[in-house]
PDB file of N, CA and C in Angstrom:
ATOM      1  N   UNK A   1      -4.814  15.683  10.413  1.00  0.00           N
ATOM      2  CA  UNK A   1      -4.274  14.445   9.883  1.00  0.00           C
ATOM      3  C   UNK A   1      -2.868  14.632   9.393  1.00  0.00           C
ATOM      4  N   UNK A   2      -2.197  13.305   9.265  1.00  0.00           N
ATOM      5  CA  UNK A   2      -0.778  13.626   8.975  1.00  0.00           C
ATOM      6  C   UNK A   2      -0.891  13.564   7.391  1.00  0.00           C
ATOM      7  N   UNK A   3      -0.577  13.755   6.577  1.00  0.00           N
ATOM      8  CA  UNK A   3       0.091  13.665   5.280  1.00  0.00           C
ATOM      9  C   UNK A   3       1.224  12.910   4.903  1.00  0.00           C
ATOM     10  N   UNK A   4       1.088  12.293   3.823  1.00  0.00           N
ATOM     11  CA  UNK A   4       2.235  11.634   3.423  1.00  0.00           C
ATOM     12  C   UNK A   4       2.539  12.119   2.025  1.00  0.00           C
ATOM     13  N   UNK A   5       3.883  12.347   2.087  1.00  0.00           N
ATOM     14  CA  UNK A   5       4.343  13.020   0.432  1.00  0.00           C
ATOM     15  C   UNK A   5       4.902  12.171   0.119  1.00  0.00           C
ATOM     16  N   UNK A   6       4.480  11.666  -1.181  1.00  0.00           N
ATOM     17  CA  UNK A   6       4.871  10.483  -2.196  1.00  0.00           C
ATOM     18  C   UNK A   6       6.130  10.966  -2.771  1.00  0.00           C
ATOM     19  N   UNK A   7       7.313  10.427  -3.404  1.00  0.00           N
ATOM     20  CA  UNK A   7       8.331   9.995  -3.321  1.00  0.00           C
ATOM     21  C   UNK A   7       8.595   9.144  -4.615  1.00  0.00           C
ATOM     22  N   UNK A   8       9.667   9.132  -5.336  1.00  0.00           N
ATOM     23  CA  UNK A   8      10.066   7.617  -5.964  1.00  0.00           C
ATOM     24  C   UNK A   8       9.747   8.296  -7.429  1.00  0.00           C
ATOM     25  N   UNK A   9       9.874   6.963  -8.269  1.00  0.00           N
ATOM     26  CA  UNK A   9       9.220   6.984  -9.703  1.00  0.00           C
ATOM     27  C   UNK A   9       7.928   6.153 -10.004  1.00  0.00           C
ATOM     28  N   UNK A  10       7.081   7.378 -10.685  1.00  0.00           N
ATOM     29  CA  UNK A  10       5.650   6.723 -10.968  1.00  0.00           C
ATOM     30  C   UNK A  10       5.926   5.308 -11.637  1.00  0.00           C
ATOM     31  N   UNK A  11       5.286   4.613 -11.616  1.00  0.00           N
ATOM     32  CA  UNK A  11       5.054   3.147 -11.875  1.00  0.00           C
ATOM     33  C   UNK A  11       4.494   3.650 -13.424  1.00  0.00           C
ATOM     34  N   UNK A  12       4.582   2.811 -14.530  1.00  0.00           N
ATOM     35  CA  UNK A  12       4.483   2.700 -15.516  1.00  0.00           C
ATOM     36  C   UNK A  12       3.288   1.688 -15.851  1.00  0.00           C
ATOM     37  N   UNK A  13       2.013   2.279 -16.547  1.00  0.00           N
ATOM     38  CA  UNK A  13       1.472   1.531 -16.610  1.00  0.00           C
ATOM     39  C   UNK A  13       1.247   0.270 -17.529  1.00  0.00           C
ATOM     40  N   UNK A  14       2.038   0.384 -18.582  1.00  0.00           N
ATOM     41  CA  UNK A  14       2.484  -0.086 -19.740  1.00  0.00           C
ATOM     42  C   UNK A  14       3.429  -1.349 -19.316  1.00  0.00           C
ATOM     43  N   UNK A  15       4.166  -1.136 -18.313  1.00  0.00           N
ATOM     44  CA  UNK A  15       5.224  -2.179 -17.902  1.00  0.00           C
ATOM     45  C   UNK A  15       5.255  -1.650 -16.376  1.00  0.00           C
ATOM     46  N   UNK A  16       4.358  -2.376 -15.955  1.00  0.00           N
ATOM     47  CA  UNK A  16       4.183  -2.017 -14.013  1.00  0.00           C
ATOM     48  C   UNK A  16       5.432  -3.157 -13.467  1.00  0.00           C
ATOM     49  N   UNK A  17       5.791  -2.382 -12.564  1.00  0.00           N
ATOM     50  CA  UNK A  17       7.048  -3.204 -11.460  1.00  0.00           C
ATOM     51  C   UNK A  17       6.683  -4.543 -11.392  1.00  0.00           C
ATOM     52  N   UNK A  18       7.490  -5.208 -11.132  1.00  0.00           N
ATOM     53  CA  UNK A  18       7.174  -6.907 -10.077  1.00  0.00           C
ATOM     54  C   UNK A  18       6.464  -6.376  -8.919  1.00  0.00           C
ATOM     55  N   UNK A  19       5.757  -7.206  -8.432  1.00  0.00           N
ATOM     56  CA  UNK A  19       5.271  -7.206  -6.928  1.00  0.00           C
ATOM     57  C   UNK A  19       3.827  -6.279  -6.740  1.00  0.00           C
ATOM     58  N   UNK A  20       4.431  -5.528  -5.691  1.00  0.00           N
ATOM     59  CA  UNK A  20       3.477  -4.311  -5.478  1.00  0.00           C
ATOM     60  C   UNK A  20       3.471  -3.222  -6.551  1.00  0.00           C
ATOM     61  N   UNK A  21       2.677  -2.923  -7.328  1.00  0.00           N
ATOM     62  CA  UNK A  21       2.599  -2.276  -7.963  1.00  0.00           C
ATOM     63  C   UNK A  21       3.139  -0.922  -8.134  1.00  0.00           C
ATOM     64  N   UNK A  22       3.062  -0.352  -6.329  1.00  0.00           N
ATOM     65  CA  UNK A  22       3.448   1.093  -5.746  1.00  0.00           C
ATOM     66  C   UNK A  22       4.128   0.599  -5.422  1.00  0.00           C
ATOM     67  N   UNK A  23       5.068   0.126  -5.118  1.00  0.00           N
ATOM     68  CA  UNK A  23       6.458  -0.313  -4.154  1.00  0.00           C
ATOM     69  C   UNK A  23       7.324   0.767  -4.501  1.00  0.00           C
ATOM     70  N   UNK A  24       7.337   1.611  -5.840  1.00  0.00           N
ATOM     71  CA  UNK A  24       8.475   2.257  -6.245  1.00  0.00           C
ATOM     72  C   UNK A  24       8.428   3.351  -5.505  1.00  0.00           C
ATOM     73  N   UNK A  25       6.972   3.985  -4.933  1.00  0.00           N
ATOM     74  CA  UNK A  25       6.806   4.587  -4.157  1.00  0.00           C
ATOM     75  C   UNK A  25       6.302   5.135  -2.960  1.00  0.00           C
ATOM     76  N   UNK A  26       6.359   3.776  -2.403  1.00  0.00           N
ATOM     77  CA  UNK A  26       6.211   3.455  -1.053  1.00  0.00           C
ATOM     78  C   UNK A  26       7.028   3.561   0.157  1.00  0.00           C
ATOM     79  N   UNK A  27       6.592   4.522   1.135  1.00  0.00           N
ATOM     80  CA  UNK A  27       8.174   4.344   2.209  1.00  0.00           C
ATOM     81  C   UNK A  27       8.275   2.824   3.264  1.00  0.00           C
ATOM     82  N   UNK A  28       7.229   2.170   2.659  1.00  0.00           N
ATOM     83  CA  UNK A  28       7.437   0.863   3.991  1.00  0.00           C
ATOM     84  C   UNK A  28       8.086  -0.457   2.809  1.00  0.00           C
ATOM     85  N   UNK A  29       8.170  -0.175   1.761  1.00  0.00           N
ATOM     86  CA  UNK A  29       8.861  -1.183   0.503  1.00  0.00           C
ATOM     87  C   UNK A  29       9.633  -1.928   1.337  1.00  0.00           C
ATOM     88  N   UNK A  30       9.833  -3.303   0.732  1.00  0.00           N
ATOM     89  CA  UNK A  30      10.823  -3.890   1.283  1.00  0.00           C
ATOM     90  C   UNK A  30      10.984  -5.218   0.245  1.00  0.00           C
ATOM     91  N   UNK A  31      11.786  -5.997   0.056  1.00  0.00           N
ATOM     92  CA  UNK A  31      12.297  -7.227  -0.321  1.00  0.00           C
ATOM     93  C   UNK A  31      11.126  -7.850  -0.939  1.00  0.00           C
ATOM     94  N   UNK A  32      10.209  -7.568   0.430  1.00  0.00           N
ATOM     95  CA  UNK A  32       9.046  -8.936   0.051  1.00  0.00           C
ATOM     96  C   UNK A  32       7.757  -8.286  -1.234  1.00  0.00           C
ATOM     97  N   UNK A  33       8.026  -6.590  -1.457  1.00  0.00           N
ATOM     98  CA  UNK A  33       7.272  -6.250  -1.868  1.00  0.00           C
ATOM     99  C   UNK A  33       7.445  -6.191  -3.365  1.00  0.00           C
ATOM    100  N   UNK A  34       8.648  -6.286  -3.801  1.00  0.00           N
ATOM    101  CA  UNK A  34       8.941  -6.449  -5.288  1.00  0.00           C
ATOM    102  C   UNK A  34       8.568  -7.879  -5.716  1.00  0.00           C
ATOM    103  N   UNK A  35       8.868  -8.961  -4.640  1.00  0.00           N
ATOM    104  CA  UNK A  35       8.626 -10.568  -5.172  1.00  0.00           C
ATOM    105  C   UNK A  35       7.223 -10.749  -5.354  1.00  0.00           C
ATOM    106  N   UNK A  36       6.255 -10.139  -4.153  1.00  0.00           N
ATOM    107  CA  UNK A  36       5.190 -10.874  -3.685  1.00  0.00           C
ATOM    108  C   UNK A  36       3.678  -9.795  -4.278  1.00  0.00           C
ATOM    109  N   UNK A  37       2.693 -10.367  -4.607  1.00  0.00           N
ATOM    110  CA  UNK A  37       1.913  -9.735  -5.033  1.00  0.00           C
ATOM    111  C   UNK A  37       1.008  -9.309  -3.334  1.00  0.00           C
ATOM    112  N   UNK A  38       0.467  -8.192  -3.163  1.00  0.00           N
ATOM    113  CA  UNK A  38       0.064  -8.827  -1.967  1.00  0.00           C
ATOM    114  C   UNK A  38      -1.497  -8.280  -2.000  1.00  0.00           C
ATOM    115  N   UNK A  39      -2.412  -9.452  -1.467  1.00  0.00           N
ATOM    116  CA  UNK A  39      -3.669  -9.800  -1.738  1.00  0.00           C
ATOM    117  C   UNK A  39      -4.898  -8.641  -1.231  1.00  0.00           C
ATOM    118  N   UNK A  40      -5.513  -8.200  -1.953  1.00  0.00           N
ATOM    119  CA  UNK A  40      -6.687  -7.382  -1.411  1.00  0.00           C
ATOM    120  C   UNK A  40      -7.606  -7.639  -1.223  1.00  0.00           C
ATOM    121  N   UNK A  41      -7.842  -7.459   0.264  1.00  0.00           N
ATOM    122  CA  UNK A  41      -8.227  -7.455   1.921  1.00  0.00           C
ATOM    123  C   UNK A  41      -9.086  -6.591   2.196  1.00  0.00           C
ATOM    124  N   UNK A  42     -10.214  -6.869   2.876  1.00  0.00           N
ATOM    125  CA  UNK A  42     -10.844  -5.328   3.274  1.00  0.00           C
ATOM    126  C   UNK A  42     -10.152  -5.577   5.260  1.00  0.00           C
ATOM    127  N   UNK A  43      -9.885  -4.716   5.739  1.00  0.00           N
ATOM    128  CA  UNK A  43      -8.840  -5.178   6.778  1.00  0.00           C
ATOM    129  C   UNK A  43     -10.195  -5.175   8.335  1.00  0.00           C
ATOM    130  N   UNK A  44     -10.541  -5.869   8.656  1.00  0.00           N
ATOM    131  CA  UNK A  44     -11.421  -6.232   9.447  1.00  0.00           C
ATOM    132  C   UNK A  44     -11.368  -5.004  10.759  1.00  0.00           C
ATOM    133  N   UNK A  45     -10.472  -4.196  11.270  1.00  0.00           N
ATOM    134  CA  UNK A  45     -10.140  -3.488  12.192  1.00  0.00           C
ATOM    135  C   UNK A  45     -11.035  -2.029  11.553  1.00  0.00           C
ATOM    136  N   UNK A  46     -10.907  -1.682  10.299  1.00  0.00           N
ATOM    137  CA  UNK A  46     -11.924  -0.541   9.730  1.00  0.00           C
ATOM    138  C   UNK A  46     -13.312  -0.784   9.903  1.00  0.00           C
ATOM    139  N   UNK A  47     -14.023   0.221  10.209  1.00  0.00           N
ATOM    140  CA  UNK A  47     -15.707  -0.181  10.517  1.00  0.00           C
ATOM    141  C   UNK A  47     -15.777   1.154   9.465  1.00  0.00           C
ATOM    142  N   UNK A  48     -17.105   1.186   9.096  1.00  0.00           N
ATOM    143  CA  UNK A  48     -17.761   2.575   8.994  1.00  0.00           C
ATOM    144  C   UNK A  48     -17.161   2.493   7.939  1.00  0.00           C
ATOM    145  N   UNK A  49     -17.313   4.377   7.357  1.00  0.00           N
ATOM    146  CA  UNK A  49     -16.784   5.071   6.388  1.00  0.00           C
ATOM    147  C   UNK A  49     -15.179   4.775   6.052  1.00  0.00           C
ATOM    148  N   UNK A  50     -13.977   4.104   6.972  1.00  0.00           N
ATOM    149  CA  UNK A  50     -13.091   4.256   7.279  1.00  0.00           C
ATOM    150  C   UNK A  50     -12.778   2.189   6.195  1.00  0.00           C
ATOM    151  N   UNK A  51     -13.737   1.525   6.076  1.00  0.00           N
ATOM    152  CA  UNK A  51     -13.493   0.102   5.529  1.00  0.00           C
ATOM    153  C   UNK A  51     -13.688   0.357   4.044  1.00  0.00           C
ATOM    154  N   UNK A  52     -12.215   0.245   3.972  1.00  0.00           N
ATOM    155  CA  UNK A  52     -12.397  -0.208   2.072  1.00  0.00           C
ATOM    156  C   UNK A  52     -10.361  -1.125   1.758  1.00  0.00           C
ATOM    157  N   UNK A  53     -10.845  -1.510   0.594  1.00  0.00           N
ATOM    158  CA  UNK A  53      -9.906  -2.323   0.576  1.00  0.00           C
ATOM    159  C   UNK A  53      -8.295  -1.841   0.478  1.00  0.00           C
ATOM    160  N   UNK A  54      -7.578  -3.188   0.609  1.00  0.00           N
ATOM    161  CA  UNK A  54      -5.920  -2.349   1.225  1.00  0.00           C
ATOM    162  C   UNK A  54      -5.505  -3.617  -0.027  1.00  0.00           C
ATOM    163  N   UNK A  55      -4.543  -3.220  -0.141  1.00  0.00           N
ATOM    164  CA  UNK A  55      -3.387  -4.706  -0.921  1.00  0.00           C
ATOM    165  C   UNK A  55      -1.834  -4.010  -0.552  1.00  0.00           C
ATOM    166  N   UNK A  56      -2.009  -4.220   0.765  1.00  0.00           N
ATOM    167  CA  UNK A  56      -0.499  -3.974   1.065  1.00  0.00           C
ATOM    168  C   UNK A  56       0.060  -4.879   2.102  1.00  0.00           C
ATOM    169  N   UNK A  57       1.270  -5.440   2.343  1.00  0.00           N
ATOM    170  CA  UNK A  57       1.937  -6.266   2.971  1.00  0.00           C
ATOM    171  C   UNK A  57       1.730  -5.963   4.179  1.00  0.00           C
ATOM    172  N   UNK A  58       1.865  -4.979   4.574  1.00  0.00           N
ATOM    173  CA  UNK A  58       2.136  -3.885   5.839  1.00  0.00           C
ATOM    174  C   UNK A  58       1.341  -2.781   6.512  1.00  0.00           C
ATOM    175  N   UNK A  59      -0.172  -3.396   5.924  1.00  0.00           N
ATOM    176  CA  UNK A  59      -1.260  -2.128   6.209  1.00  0.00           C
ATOM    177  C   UNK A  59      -1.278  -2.701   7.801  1.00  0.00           C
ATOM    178  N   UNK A  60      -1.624  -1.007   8.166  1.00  0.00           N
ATOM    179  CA  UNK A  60      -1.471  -1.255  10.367  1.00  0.00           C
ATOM    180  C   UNK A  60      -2.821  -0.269  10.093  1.00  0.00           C
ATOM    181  N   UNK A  61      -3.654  -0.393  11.733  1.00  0.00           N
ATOM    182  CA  UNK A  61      -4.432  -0.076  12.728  1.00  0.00           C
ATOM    183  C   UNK A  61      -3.908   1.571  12.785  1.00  0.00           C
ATOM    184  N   UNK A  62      -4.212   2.732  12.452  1.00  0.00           N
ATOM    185  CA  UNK A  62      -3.671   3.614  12.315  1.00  0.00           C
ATOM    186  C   UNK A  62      -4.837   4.772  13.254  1.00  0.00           C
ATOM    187  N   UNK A  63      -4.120   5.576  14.361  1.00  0.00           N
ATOM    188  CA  UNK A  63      -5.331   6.383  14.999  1.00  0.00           C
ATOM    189  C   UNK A  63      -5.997   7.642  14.024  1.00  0.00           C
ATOM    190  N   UNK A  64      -6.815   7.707  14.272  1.00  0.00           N
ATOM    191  CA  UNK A  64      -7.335   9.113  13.827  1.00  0.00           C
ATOM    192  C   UNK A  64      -8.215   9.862  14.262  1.00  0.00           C
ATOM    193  N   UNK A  65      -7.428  10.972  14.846  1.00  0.00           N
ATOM    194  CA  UNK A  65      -8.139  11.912  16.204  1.00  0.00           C
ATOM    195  C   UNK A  65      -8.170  12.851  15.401  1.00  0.00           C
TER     196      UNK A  65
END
């Protein structure tokens, strides 16, 4: 599997960002993610062990071999 190394400044829980909560350290952030809250989804394309919920603007269909 690939790994992703997180990045940015931890979010504060005391005074969390506008928007996405993780946006501060997110590499797909964008414009819409500081304004917009974005809604959690269980994303219909996950079956199995692999379905649980997302709240991201930009969650994709991702392989895993």
């Amino acid at each position: 599997r690939e790994r992703i190394i997180l990045s940015g400044d931890i979010p504060s829980p005391a005074n969390p960002p506008s928007g996405c909560r993780f946006r501060t350290r997110c590499w797909k952030a964008e414009e819409r993610c500081a304004v917009e809250v974005p809604a959690l989804t269980v994303r219909e394309w996950l079956t199995g062990a692999a379905a649980h919920d997302s709240a991201c603007h930009f969650a994709a269909e991702r392989e895993i071999g």
